[in-house]
C-alpha atoms as a PDB file:
ATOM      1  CA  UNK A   1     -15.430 -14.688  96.975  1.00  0.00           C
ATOM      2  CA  UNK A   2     -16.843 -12.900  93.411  1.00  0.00           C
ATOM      3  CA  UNK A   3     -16.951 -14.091  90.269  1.00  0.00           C
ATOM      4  CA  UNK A   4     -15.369 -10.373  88.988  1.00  0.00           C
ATOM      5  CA  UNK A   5     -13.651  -7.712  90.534  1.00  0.00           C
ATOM      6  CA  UNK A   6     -12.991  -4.401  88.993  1.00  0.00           C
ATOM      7  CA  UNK A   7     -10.271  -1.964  90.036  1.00  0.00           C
ATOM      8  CA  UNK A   8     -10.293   1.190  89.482  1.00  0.00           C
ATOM      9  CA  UNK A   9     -11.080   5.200  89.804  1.00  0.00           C
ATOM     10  CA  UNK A  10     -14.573   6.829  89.484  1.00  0.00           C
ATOM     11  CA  UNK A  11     -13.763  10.018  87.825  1.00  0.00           C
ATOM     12  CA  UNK A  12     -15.603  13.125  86.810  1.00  0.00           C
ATOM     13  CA  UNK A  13     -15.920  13.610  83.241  1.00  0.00           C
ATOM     14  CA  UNK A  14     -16.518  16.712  80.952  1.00  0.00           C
ATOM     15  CA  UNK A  15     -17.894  15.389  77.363  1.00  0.00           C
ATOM     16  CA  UNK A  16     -18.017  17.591  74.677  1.00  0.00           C
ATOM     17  CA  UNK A  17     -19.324  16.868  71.368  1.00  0.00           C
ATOM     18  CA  UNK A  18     -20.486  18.475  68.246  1.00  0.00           C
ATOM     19  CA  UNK A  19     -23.589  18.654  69.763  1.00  0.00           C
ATOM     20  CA  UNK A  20     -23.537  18.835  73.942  1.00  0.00           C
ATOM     21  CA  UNK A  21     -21.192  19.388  76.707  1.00  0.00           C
ATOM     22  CA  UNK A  22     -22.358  17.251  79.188  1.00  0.00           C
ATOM     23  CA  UNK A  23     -20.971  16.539  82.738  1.00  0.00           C
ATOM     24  CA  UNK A  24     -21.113  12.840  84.142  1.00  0.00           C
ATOM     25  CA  UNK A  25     -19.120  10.166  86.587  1.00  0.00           C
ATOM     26  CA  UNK A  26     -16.872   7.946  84.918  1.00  0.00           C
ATOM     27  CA  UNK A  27     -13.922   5.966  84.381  1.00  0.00           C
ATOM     28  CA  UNK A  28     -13.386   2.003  83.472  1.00  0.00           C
ATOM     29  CA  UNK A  29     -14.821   0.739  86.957  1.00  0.00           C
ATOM     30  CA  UNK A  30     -17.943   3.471  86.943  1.00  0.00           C
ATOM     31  CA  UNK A  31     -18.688   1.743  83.518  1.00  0.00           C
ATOM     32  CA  UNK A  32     -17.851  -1.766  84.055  1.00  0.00           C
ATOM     33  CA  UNK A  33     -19.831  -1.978  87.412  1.00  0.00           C
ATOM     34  CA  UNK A  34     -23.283  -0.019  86.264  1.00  0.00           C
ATOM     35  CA  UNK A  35     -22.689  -2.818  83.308  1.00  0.00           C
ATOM     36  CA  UNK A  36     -22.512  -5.258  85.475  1.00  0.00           C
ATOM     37  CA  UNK A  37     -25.408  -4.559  87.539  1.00  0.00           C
ATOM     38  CA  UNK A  38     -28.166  -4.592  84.341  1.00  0.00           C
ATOM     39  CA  UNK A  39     -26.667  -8.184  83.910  1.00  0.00           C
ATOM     40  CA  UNK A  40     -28.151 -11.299  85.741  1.00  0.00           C
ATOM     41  CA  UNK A  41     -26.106 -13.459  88.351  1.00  0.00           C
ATOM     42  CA  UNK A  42     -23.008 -11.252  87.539  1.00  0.00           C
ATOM     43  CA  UNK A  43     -21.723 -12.024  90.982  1.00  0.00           C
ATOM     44  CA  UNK A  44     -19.464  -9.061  91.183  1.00  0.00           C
ATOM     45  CA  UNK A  45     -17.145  -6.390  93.246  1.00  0.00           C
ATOM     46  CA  UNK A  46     -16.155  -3.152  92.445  1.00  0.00           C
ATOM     47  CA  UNK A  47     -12.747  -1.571  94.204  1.00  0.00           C
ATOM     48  CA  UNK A  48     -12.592   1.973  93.723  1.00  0.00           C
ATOM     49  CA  UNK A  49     -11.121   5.322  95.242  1.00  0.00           C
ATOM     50  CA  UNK A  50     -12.479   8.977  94.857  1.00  0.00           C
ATOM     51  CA  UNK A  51     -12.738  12.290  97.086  1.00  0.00           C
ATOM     52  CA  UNK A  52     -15.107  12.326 100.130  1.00  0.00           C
ATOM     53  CA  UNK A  53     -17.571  14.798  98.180  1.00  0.00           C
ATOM     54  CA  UNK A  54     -18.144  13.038  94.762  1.00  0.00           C
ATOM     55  CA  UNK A  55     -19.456   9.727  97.850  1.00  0.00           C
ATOM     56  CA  UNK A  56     -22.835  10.389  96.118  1.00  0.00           C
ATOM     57  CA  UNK A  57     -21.440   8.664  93.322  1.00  0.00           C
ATOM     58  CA  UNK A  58     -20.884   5.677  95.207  1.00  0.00           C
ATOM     59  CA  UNK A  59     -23.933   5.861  97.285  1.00  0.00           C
ATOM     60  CA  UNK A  60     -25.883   5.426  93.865  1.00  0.00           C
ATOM     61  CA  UNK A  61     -24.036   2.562  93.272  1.00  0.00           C
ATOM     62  CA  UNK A  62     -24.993   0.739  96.343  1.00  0.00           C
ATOM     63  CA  UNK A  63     -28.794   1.541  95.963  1.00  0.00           C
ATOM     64  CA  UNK A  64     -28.902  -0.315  92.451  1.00  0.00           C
ATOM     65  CA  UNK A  65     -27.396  -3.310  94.724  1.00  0.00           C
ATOM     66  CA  UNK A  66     -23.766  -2.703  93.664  1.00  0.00           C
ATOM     67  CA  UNK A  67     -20.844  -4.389  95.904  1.00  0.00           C
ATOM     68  CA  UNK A  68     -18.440  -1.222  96.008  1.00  0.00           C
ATOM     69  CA  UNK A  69     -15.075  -0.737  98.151  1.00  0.00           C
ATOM     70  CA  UNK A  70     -14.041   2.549  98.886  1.00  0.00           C
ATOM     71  CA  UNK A  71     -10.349   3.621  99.288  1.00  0.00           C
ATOM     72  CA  UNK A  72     -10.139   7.592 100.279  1.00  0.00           C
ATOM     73  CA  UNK A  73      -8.727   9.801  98.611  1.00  0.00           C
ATOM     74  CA  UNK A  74      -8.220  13.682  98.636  1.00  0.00           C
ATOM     75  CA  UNK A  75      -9.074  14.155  95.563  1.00  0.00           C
ATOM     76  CA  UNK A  76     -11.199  12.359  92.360  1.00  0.00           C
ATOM     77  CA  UNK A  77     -10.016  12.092  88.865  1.00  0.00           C
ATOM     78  CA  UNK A  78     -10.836  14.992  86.382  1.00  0.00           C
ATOM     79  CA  UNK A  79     -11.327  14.088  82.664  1.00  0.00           C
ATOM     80  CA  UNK A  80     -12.548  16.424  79.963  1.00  0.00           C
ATOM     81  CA  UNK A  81     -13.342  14.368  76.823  1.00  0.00           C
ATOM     82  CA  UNK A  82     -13.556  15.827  73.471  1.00  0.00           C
ATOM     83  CA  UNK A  83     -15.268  14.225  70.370  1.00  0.00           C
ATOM     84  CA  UNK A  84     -15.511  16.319  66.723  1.00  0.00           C
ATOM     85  CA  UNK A  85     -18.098  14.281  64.585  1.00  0.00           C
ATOM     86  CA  UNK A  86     -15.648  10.995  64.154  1.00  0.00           C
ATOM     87  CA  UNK A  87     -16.669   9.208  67.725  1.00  0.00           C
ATOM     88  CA  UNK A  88     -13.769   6.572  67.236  1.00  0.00           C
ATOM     89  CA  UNK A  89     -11.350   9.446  68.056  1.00  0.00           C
ATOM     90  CA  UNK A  90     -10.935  12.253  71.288  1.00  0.00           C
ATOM     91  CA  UNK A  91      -8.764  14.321  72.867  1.00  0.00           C
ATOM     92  CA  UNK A  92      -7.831  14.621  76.541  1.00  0.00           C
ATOM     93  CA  UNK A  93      -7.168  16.753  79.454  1.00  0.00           C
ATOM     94  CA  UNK A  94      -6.613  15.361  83.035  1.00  0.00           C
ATOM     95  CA  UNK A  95      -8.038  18.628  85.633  1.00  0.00           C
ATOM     96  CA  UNK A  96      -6.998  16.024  88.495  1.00  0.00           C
ATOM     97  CA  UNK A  97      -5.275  13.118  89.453  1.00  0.00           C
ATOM     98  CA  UNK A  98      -6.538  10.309  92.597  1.00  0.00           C
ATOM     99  CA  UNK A  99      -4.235   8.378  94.531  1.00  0.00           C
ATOM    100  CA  UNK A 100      -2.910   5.247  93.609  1.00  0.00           C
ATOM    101  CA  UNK A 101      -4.087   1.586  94.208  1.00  0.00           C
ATOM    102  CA  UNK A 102      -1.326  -0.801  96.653  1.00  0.00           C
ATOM    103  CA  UNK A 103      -1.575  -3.965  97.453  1.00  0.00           C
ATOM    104  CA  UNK A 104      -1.766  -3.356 100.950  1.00  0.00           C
ATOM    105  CA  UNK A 105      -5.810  -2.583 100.034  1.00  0.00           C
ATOM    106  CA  UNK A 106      -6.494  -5.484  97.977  1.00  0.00           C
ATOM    107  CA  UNK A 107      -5.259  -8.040 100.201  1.00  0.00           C
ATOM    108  CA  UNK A 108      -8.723  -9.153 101.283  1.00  0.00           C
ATOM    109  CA  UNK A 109     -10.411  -8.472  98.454  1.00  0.00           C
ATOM    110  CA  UNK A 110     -10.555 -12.277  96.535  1.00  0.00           C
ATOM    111  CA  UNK A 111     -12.159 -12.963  92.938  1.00  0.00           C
ATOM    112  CA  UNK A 112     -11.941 -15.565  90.031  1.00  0.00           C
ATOM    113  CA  UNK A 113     -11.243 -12.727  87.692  1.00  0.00           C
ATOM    114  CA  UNK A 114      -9.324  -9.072  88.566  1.00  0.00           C
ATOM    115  CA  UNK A 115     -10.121  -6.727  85.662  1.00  0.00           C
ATOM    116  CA  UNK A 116      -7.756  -3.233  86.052  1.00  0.00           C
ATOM    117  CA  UNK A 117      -9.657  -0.506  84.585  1.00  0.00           C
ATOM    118  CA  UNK A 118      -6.003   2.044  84.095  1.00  0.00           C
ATOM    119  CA  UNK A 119      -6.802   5.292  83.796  1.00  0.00           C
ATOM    120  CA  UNK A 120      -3.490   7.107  84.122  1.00  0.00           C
ATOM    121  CA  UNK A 121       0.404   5.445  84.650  1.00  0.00           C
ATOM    122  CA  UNK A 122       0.459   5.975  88.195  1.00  0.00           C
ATOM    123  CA  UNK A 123      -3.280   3.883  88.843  1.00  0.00           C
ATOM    124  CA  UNK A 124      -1.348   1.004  89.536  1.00  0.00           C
ATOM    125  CA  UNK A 125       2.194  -0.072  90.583  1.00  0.00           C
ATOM    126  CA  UNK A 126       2.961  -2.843  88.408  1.00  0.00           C
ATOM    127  CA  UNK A 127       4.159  -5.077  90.955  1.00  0.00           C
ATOM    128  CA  UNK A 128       0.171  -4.999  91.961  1.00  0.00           C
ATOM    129  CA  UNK A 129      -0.383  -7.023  88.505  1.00  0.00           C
ATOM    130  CA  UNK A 130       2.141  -9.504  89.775  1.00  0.00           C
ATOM    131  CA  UNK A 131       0.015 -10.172  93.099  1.00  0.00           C
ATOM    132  CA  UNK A 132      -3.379 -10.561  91.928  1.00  0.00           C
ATOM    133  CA  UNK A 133      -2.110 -13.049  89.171  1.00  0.00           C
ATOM    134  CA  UNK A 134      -1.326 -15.118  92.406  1.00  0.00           C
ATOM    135  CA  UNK A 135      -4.828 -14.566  93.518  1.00  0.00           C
ATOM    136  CA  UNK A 136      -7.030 -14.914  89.915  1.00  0.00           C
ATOM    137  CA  UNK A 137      -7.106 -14.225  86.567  1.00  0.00           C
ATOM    138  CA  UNK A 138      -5.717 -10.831  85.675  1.00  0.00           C
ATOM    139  CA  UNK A 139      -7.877  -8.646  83.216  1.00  0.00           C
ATOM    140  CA  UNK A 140      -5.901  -5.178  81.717  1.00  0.00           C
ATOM    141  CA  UNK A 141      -7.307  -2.258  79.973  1.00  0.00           C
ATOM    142  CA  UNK A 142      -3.588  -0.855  79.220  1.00  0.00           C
ATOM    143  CA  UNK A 143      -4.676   2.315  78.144  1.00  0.00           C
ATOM    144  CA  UNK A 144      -3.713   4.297  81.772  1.00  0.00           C
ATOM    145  CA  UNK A 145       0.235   2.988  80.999  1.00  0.00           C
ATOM    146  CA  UNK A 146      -0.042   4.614  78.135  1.00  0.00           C
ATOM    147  CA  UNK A 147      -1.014   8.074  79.377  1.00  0.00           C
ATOM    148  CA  UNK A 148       1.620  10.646  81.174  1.00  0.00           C
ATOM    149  CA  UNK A 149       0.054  13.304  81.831  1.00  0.00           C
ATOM    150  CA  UNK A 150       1.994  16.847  81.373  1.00  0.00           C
ATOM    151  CA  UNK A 151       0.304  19.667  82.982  1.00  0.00           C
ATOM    152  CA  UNK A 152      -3.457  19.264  82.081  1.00  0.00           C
ATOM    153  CA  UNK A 153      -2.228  17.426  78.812  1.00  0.00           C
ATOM    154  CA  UNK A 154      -2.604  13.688  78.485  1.00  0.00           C
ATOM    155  CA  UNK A 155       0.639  12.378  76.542  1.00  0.00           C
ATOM    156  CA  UNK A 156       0.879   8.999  74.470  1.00  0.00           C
ATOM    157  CA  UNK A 157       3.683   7.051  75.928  1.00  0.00           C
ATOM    158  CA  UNK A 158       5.460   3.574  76.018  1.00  0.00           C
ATOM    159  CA  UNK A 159       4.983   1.381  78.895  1.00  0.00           C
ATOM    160  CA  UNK A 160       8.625   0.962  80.523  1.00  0.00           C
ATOM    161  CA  UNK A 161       7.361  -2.115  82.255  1.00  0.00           C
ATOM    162  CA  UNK A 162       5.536  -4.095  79.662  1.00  0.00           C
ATOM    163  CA  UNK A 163       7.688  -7.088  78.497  1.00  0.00           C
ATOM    164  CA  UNK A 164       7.959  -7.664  81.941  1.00  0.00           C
ATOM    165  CA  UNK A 165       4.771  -7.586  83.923  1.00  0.00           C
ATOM    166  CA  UNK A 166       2.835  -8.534  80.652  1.00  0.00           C
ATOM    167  CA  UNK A 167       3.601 -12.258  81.661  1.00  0.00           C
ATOM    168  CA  UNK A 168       1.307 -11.650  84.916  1.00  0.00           C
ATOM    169  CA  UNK A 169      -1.820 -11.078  82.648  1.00  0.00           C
ATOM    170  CA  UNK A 170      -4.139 -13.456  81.430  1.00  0.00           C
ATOM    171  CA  UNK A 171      -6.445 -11.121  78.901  1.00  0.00           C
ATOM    172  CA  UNK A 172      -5.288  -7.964  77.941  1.00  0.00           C
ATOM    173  CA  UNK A 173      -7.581  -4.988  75.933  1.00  0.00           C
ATOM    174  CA  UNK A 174      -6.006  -2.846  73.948  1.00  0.00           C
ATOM    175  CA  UNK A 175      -7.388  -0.648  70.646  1.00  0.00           C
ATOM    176  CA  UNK A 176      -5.541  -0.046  67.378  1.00  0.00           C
ATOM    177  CA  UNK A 177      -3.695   2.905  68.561  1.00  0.00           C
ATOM    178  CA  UNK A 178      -2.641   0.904  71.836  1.00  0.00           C
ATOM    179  CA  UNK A 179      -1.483  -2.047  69.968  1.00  0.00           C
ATOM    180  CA  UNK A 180       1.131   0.294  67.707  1.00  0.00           C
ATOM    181  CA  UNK A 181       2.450   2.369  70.649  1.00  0.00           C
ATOM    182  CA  UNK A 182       3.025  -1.535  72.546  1.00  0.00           C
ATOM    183  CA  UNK A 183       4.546  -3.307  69.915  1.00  0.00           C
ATOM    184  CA  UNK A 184       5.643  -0.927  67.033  1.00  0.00           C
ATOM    185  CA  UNK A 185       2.833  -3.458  64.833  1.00  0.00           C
ATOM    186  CA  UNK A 186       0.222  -1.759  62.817  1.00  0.00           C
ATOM    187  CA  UNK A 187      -1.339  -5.126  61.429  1.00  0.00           C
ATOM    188  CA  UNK A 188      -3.640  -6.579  63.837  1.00  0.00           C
ATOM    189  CA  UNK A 189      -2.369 -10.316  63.893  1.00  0.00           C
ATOM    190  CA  UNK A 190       1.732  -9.327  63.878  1.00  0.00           C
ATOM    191  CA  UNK A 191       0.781  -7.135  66.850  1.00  0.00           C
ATOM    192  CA  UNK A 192      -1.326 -10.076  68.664  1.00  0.00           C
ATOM    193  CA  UNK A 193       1.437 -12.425  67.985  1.00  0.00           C
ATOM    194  CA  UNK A 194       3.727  -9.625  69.978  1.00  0.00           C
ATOM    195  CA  UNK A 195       1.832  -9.436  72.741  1.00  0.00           C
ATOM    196  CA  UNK A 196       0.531 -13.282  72.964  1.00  0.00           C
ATOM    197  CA  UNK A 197       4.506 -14.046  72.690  1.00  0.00           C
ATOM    198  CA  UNK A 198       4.948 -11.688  75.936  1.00  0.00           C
ATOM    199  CA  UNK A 199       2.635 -14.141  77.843  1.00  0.00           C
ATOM    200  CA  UNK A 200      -0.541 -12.798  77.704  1.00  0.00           C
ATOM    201  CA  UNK A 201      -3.038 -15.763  76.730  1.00  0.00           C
ATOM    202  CA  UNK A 202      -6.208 -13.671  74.958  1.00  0.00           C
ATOM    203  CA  UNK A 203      -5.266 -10.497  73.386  1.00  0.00           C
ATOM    204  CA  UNK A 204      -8.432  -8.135  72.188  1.00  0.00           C
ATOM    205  CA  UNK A 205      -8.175  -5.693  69.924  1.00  0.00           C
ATOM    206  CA  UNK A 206     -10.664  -3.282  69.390  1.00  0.00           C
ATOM    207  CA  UNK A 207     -11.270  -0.832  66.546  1.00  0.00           C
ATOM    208  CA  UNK A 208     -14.627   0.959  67.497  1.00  0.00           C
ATOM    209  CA  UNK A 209     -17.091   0.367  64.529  1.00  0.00           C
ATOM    210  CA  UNK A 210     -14.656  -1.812  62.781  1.00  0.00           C
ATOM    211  CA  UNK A 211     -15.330  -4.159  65.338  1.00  0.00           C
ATOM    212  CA  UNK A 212     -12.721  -6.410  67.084  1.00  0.00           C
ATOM    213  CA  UNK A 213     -10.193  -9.642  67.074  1.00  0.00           C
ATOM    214  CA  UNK A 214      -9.277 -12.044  70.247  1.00  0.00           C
ATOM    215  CA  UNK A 215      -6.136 -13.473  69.401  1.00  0.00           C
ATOM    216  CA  UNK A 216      -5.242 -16.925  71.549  1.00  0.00           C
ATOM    217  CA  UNK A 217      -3.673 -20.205  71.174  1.00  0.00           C
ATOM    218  CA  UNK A 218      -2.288 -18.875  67.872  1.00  0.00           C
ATOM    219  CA  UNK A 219      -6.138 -18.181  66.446  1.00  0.00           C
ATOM    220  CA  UNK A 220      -7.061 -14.754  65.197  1.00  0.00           C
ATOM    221  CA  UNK A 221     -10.618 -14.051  65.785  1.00  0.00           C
ATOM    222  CA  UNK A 222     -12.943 -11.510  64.215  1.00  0.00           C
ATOM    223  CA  UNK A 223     -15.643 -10.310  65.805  1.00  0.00           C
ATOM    224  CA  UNK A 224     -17.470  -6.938  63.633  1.00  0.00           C
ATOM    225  CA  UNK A 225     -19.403  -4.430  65.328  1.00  0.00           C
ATOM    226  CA  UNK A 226     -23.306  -4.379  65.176  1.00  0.00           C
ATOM    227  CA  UNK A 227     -24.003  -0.738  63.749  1.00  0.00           C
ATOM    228  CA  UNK A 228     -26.119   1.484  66.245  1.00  0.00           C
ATOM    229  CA  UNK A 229     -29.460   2.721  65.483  1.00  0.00           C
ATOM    230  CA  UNK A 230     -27.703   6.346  66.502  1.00  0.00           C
ATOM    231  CA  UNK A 231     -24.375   7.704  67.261  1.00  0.00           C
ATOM    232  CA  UNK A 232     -24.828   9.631  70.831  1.00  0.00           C
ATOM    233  CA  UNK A 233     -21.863   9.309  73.078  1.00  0.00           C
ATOM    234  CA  UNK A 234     -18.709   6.638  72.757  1.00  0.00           C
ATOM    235  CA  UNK A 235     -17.381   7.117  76.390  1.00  0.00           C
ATOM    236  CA  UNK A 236     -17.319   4.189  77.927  1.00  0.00           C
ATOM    237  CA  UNK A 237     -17.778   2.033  74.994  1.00  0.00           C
ATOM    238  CA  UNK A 238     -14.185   0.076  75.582  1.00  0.00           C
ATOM    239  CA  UNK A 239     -15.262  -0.356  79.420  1.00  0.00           C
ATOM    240  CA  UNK A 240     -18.793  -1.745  78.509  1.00  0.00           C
ATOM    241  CA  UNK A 241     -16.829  -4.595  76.022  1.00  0.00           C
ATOM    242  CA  UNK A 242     -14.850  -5.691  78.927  1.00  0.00           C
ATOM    243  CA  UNK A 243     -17.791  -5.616  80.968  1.00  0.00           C
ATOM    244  CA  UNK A 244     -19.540  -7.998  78.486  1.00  0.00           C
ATOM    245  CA  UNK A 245     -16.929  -9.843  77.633  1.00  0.00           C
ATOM    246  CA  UNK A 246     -15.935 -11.165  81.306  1.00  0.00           C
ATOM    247  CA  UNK A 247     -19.511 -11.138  82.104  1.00  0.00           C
ATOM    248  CA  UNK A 248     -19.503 -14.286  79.836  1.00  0.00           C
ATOM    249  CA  UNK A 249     -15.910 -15.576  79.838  1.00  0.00           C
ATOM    250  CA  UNK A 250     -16.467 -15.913  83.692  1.00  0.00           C
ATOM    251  CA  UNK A 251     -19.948 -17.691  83.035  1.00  0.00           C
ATOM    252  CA  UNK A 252     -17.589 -20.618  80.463  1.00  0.00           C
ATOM    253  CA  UNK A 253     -18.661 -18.847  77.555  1.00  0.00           C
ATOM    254  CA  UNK A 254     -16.532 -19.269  74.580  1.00  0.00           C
ATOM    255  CA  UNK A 255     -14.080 -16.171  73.165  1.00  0.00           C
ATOM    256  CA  UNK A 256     -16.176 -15.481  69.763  1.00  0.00           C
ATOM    257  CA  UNK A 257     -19.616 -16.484  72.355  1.00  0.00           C
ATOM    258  CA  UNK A 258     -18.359 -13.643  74.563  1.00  0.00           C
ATOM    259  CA  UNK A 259     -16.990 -11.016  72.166  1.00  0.00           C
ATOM    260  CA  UNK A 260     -20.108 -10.715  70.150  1.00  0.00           C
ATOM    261  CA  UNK A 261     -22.418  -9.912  73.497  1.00  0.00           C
ATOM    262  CA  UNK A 262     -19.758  -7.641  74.241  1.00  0.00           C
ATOM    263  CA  UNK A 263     -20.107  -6.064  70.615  1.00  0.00           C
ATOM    264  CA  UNK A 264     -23.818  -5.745  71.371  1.00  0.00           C
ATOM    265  CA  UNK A 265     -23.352  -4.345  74.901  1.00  0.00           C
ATOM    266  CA  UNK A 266     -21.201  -1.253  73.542  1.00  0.00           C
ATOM    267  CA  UNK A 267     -23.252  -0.462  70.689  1.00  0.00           C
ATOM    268  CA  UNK A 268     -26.161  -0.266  72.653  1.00  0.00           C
ATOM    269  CA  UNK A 269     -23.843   1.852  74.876  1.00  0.00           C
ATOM    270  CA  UNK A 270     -23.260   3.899  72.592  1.00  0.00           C
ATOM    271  CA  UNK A 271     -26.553   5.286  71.446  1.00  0.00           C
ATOM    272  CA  UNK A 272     -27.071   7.306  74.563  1.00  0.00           C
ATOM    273  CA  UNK A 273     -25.263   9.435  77.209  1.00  0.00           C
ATOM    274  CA  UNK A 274     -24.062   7.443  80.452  1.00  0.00           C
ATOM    275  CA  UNK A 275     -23.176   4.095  81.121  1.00  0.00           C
ATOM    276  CA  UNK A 276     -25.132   0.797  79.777  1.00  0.00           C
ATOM    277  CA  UNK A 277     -28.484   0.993  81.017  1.00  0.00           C
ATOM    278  CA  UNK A 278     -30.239  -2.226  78.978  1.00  0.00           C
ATOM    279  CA  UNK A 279     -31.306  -5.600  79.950  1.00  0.00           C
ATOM    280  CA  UNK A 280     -29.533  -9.109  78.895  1.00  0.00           C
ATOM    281  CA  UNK A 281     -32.614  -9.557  76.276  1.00  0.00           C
ATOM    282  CA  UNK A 282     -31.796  -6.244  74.892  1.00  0.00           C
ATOM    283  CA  UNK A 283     -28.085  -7.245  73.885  1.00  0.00           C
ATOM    284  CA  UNK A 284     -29.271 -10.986  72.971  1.00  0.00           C
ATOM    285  CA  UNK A 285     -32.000  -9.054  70.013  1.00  0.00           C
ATOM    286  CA  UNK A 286     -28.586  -7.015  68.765  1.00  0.00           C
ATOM    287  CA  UNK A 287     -27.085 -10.290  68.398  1.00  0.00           C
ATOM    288  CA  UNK A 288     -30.111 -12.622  66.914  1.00  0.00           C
ATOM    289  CA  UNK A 289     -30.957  -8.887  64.200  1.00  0.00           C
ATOM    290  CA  UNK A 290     -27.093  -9.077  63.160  1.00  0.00           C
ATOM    291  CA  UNK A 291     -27.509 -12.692  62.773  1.00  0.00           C
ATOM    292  CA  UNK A 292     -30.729 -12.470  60.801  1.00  0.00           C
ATOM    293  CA  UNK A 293     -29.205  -8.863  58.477  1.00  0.00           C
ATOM    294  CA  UNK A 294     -26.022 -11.480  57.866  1.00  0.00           C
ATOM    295  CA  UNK A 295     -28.093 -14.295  56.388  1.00  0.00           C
ATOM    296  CA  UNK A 296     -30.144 -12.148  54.071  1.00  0.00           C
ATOM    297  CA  UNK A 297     -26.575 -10.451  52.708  1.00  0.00           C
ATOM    298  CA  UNK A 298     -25.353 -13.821  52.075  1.00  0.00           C
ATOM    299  CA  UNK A 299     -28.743 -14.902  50.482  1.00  0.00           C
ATOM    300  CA  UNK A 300     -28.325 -11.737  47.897  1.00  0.00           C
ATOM    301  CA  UNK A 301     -25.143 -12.520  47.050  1.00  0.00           C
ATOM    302  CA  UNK A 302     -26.100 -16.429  45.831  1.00  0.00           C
END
């Protein structure tokens, strides 16, 4: 039994940037459980499928100590990621697709907390969401309903399913883009309110270096994001949140508690190429220099 289990395709990813193209593994549960593993007592699983020859990625995994399932597949999931010099935004191609997740393979796999780390619509059949929610708490990052893809093209779409397999999850993740396409909102509370009001009990929102709001029990709140040092790559950056932000919910953190390390985890994520690499000390100094940088502000002002 594990505190956390993730869900969810490795992928290979092609990053381009102003500056570098750069090829690298990926996807929510690549990020999430290299996360995971810098953090202490994380007591975690990751459940993943990819092709036979990217194994090495997974063989990695299990050096650093991490607990990985492996689902075959004939083939791994092909991103190329494109950034121009605004890293909140990107553009998409999928090159290739993996099989999708049933619930025949998850049926002895047991946690507290089931985080789904969607890449594309087809990841997960949404009756899946429906059984772990008998088995744990169900974490979403919506973002793979979202995406059809058409040809090598990812396209933005509406998620059929959502009023009714929303109800089945317990924390859901979505960013500002997410949150319109879902509920037609473009103000962060009226959106919450939409999705809270389709059963999900903490909503996040995130808005890259705008920062982020948890929405439950009718309270809105804000959480802003600690500015990096250096702006290198933002792949990942959503995944590493999550990563932080269970790490702690899971531990009996509280929501603001847990959304500010998970603040600090992605924007030390983001000021280098790969997944989050740090140590717990490393995102507690983020969050004790923002604290200090806040109090002098405040001091100016009086």
């Amino acid at each position: 039994m594990r505190k956390i289990c993730c869900i969810g395709h490795i992928t290979l990813d092609k990053i381009i940037t102003p500056d570098a193209t750069t090829y690298l593994n990926g996807g929510t549960s690549y990020y999430f459980a290299h996360g995971m593993s810098c953090l202490p007592d994380a007591n975690f699983q990751l459940v993943t499928s990819l092709a036979e020859q990217e194994m090495s990625a997974v063989e990695a995994m299990r050096r650093k100590g991490i607990d990985v399932v492996v689902f075959p597949s004939l083939r791994t999931v092909y991103f190329e990621n494109k950034y121009g010099a605004n890293q909140d935004h990107r553009t998409q191609r999928v090159l290739a697709k993996a099989e999708p997740f049933r619930i025949e393979n998850l049926v002895g796999i047991h946690a507290d907390y089931f985080h789904l780390g969607t890449l594309l619509a087809d990841d997960f059949p949404p009756e899946l969401i429906r059984y772990l929610s008998t088995k744990g708490i169900v974490s979403l990052d919506v973002q793979g309903f979202l995406r059809r893809v058409e040809g090598e093209s990812v396209v933005a779409v509406d998620w059929p399913d959502k009023i009714h397999y929303l109800r089945y999850v317990d924390i859901l993740k979505v960013n500002e883009h997410e949150m319109y396409v879902l509920t037609g909102e473009t103000e962060v509370a009226a959106a919450a309110r939409c999705l809270a009001g389709w059963g999900v009990r903490e909503v996040i929102i995130t808005e890259g270096s705008l920062g982020s709001y948890i929405y439950t029990e009718g309270r809105l709140i804000e959480v802003r994001a600690y500015p990096p040092k250096k702006i290198v790559d933002a792949t990942g950056c959503g995944d590493t949140y999550m990563t932080g932000y269970l790490y702690k919910r899971s531990a009996g953190a509280s929501i603001k508690e847990a959304a500010c390390f998970a603040a600090a985890m992605s924007t030390l994520k983001l000021e280098g190429f790969g997944p989050f690499s740090k140590t717990i000390d490393d995102v507690n100094r983020v969050i004790d220099f923002r604290e200090i940088d806040m109090k002098v502000k405040v001091g100016s002002i009086n």
